[in-house]
Protein backbone atom coordinates (compact mmCIF):
# COMPACT_ATOMS: atom_id res chain seq x y z
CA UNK A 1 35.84 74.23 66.69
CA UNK A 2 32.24 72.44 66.93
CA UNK A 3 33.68 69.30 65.61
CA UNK A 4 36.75 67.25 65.50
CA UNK A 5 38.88 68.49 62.09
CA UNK A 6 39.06 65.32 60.03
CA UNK A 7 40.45 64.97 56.66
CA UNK A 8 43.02 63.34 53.95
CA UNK A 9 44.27 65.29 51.13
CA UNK A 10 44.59 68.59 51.42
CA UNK A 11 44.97 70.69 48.20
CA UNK A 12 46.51 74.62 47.89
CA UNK A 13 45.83 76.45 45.25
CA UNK A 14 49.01 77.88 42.79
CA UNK A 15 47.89 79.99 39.83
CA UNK A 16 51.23 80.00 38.61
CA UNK A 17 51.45 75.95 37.77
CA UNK A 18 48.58 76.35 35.49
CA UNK A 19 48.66 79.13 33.03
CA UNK A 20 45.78 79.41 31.16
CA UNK A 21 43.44 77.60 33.30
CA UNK A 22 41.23 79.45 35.85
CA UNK A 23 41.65 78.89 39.40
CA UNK A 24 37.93 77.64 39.72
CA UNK A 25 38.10 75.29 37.03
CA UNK A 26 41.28 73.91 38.15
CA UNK A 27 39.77 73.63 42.25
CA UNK A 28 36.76 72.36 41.14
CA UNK A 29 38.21 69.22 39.46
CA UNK A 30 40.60 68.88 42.51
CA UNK A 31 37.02 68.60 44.77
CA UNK A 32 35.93 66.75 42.39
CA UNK A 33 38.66 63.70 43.04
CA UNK A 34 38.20 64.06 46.49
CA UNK A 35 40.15 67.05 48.29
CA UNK A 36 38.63 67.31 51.54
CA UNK A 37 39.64 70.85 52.38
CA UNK A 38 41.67 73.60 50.13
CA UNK A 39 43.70 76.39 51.07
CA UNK A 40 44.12 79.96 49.00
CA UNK A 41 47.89 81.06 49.07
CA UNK A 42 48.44 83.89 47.11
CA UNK A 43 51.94 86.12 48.29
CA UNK A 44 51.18 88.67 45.37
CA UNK A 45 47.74 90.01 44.57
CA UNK A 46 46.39 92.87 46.91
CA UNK A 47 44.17 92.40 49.75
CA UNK A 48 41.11 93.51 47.37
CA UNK A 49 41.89 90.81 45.26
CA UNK A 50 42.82 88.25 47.78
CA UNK A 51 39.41 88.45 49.57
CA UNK A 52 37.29 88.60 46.07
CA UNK A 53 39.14 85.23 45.30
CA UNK A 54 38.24 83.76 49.03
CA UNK A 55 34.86 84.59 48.59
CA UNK A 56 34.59 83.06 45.26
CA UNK A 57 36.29 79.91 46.50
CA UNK A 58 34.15 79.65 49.85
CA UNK A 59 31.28 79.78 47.40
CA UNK A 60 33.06 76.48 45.52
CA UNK A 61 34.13 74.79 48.78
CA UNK A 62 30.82 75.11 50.29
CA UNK A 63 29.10 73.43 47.55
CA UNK A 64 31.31 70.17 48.54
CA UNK A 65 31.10 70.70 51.96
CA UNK A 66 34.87 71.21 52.33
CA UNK A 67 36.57 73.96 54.59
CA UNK A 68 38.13 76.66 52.91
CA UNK A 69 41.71 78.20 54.08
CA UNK A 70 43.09 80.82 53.91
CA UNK A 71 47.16 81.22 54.08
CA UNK A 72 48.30 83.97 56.07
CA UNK A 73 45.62 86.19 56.56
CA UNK A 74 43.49 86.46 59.20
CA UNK A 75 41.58 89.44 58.07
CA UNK A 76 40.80 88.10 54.44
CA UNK A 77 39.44 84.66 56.25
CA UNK A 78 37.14 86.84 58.41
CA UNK A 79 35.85 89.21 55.32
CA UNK A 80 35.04 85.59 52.81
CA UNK A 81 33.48 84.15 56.14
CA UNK A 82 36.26 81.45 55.39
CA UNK A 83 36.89 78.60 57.74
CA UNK A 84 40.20 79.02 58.93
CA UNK A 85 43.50 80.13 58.22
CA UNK A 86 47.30 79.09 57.99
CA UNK A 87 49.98 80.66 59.50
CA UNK A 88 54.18 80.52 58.84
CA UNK A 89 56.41 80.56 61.50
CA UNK A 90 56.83 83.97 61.20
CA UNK A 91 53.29 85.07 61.10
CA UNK A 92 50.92 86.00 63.90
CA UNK A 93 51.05 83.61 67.05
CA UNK A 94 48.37 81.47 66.97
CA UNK A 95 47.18 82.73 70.79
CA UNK A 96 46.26 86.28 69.05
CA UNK A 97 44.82 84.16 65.93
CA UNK A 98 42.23 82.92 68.00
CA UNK A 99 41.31 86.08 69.65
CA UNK A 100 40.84 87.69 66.25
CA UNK A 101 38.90 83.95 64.74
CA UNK A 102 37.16 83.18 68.04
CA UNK A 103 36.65 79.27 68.81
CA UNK A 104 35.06 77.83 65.63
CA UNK A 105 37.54 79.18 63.06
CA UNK A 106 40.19 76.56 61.84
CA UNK A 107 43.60 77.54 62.79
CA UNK A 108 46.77 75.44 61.29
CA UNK A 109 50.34 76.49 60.94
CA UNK A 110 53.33 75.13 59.31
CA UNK A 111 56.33 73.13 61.52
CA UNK A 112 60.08 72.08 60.29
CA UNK A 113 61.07 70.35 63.42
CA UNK A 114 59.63 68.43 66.24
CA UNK A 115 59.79 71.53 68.78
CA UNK A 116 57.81 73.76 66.45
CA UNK A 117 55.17 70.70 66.18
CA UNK A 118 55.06 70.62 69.93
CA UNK A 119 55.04 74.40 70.67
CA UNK A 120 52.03 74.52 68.02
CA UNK A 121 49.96 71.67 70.00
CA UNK A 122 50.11 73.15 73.29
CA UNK A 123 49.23 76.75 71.66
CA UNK A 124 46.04 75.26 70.67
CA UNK A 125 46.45 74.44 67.03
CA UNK A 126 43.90 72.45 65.10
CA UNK A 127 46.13 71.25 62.47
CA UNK A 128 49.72 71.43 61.38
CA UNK A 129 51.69 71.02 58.48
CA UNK A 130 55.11 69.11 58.71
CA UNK A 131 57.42 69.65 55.84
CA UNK A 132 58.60 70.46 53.72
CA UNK A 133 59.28 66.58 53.23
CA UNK A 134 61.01 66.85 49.82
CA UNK A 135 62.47 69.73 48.67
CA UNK A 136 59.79 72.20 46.88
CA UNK A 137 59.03 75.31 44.90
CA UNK A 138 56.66 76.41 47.18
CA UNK A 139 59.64 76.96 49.51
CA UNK A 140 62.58 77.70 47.92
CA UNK A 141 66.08 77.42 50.12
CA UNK A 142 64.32 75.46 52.65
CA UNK A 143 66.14 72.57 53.73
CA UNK A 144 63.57 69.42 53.14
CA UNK A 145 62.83 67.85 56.91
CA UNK A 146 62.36 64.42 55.01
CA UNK A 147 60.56 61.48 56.37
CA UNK A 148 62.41 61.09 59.70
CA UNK A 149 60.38 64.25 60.90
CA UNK A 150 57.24 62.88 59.60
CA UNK A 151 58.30 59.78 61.98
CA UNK A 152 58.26 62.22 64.54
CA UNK A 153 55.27 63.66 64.19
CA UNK A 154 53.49 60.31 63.91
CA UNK A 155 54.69 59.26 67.01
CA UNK A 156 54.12 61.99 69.37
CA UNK A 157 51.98 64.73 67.79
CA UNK A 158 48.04 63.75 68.86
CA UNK A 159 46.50 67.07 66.86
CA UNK A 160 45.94 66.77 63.24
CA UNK A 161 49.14 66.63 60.77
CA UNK A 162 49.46 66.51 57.26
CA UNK A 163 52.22 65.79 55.50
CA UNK A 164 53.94 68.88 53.32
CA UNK A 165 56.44 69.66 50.45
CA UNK A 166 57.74 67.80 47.06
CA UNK A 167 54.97 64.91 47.75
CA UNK A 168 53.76 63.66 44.32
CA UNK A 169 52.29 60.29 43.01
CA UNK A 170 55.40 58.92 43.27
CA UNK A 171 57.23 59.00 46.44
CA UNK A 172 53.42 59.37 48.45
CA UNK A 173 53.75 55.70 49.68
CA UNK A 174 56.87 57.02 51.56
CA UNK A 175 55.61 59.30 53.10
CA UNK A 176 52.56 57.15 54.18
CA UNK A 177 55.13 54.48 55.17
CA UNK A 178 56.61 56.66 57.40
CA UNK A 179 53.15 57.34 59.39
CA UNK A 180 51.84 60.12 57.66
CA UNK A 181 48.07 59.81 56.86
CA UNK A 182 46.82 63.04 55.45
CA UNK A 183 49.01 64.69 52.59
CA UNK A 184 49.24 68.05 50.95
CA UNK A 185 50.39 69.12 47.56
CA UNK A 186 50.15 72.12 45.50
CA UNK A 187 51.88 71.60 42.03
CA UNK A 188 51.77 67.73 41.58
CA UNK A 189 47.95 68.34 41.68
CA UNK A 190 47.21 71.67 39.96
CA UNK A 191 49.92 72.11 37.84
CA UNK A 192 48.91 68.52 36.13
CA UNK A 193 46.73 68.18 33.39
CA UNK A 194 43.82 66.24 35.31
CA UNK A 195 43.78 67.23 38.97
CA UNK A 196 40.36 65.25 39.60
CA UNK A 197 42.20 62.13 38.56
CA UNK A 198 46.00 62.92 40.51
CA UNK A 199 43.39 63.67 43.92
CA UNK A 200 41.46 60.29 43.36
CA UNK A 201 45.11 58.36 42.58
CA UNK A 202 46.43 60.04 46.13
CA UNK A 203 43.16 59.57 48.09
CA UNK A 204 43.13 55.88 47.17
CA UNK A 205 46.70 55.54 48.34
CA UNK A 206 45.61 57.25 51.41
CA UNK A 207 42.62 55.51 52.07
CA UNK A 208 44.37 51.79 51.41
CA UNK A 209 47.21 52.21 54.20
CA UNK A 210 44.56 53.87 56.75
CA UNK A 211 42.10 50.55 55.88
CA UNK A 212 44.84 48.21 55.40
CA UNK A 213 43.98 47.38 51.70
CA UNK A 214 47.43 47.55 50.90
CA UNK A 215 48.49 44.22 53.25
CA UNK A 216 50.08 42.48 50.05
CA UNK A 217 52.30 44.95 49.61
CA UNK A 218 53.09 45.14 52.92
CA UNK A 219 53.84 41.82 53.60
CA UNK A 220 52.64 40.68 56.96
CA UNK A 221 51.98 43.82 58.43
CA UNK A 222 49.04 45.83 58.66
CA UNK A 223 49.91 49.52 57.88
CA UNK A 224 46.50 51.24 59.58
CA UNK A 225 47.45 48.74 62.78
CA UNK A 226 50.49 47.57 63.06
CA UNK A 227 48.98 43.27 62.76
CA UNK A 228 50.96 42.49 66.07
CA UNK A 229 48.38 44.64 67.55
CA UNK A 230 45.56 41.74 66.71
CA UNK A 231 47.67 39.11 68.83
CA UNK A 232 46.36 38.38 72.26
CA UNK A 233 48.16 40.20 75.36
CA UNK A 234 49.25 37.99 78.09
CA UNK A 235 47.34 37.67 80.93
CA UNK A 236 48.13 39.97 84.04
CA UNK A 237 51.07 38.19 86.20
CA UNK A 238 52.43 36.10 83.18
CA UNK A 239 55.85 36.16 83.18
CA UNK A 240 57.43 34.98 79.41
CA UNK A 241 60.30 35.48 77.88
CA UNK A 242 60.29 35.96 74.07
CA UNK A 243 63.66 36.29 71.42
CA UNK A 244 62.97 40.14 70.10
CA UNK A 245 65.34 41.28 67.62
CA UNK A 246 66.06 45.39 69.24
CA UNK A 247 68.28 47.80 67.09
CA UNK A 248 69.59 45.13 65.08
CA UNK A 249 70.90 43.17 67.89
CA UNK A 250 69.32 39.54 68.84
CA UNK A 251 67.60 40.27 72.64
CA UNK A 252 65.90 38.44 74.86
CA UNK A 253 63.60 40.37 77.10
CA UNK A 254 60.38 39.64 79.82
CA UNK A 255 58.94 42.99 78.41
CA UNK A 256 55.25 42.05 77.21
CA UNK A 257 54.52 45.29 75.38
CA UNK A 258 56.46 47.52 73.19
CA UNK A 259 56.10 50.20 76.30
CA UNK A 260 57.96 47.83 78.65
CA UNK A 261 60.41 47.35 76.30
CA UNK A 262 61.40 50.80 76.21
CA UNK A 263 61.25 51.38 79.81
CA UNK A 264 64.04 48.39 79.80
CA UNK A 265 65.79 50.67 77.61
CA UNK A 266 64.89 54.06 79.36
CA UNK A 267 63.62 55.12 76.54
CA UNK A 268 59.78 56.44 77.90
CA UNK A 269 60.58 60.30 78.86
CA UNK A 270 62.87 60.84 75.37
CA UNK A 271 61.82 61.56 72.11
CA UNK A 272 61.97 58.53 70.50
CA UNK A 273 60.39 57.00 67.27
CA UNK A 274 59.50 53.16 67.53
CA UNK A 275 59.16 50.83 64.51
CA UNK A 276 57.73 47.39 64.83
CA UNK A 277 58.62 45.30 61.78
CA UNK A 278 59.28 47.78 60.20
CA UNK A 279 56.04 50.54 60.53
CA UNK A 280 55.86 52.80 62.93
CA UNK A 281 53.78 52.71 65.50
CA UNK A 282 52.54 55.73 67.70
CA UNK A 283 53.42 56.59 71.27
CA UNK A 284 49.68 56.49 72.12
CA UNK A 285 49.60 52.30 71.42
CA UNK A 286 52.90 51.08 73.03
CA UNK A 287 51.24 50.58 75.98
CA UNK A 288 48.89 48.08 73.92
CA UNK A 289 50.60 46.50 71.51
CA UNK A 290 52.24 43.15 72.59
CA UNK A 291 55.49 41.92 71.59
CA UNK A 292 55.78 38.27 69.69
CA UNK A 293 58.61 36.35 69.27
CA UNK A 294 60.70 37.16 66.51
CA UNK A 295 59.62 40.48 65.98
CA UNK A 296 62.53 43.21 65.31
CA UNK A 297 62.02 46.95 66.82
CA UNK A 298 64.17 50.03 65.47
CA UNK A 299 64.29 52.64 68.31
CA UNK A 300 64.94 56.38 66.54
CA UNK A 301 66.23 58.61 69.10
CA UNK A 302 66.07 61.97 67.98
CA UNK A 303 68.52 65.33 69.20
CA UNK A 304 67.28 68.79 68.66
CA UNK A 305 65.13 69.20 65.69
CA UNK A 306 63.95 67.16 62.61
């Protein structure tokens, strides 16, 4: 890719939540609110048909400046001159995605567990999807991952994610709480009757825990930075001890940072989710983000997948 892939709400299309209304009309309004890229899935019409509706919606997409993607298929992406494509588990391997897209085409792909998420990373992913986090019926018989993988991802995956699967209007902030900060629906945005105004609801719920607008309802914390990050870190060679509460259990500890802390615990080589106070807080910032007195930390140790 020529730039970084950067986005928040990601919207797919699904002609069969909105009977009677055309896909364009019903894509447009969801640009419109503020979907920052769109994917076509389509499992039934024939190739023909699947590339005439790419082209038409690459037409759409590029008039907001969003990237168009296309589920599955390689070969339609290249013949609409689409921007990427997203792969299933089952699909092509992302290694002979790229030789057939070349280095500027988007490639995601969906993951249900933490090993998937990893695998995908190191194959040279862009993106990936992480759900489903509620069951869906976009995936029927799929067990729901639920939040705890979501956790997972936050905490360890550095490539794009976006959260996946049964995430509507209403259970969004859970999701979000749970460190997810781009999310992806299909029928709680088309299938309603005002997508423009369901993407603007979830893009401001996006855009308040990534700023930190939503601090009153978070109590004390900030939920872009966790706000223990703002206190100072002691000086190099200070030795303090501070009352942490670890697990549940009262602790007292010498560790200055929430990295120390799980060395004490020989935590650093496992895969591990932390919380401080109740938000989780990625693997990239325990290093920097000091621990205060009184503060309680929930160590998630996770066993085979999510």
């Amino acid at each position: 890719m020529n730039r970084p892939l950067d986005f928040k709400l990601y919207v797919i299309t699904g002609e069969n939540y909105h009977p009677g209304r055309g896909m364009m009309e019903v894509m447009e309004a969801a640009l419109r609110g503020g979907a920052d890229i769109v994917q076509l899935r389509d499992k039934t019409s024939p190739k023909r048909e699947l590339i005439e509706k790419a082209r038409r919606l690459k037409e759409l997409t590029a008039k907001y400046g969003v990237p168009l993607i296309v589920n599955d298929h390689p070969d339609v992406a290249l013949a609409a001159d689409a921007d990427g494509v997203h792969l299933g588990q089952d699909d092509l391997p992302i290694e002979v995605a790229r030789e057939l897209l070349g280095p500027r085409r988007i490639i995601g792909i969906s993951t249900h567990r933490i090993e998937q998420a990893r695998a995908a990373e190191r194959a040279g992913a862009d993106y990936i999807g992480v759900g489903p986090v509620y069951p869906t019926g976009t995936k029927p018989g799929r067990q729901a991952v639920t939040t705890a993988y979501v956790a997972q991802a936050a905490a360890e995956i550095r490539i794009p994610f976006v959260a996946i699967g049964g995430i509507t209007e209403t259970n969004a902030e859970e999701v979000l709480r749970a460190g997810a900060r781009r999310l992806c629906a299909v029928s709680a945005i088309v299938g309603r009757d005002n997508p423009e105004a369901v993407c603007r609801n979830l893009l401001g719920k996006i855009n308040a825990w990534t700023s930190g607008e939503q601090a009153a309802l978070a109590e004390s914390v900030s939920l872009s930075v966790p706000v223990s990050l703002s206190l100072s870190m002691p000086a190099p060679g200070d030795v303090r001890e501070v009352d942490v509460v670890v697990n549940g259990r009262s602790e007292r500890t010498q560790a200055a940072t929430l990295l120390e802390l799980a060395a004490q615990y020989e935590l650093e080589g496992r895969s591990v989710v932390a919380e401080l106070d109740g938000t989780v807080v990625p693997r990239s910032r325990w290093e920097i983000t000091p621990l205060r007195g009184g503060c309680s930390v929930e160590f998630v140790h996770f066993v085979g997948g999510g």
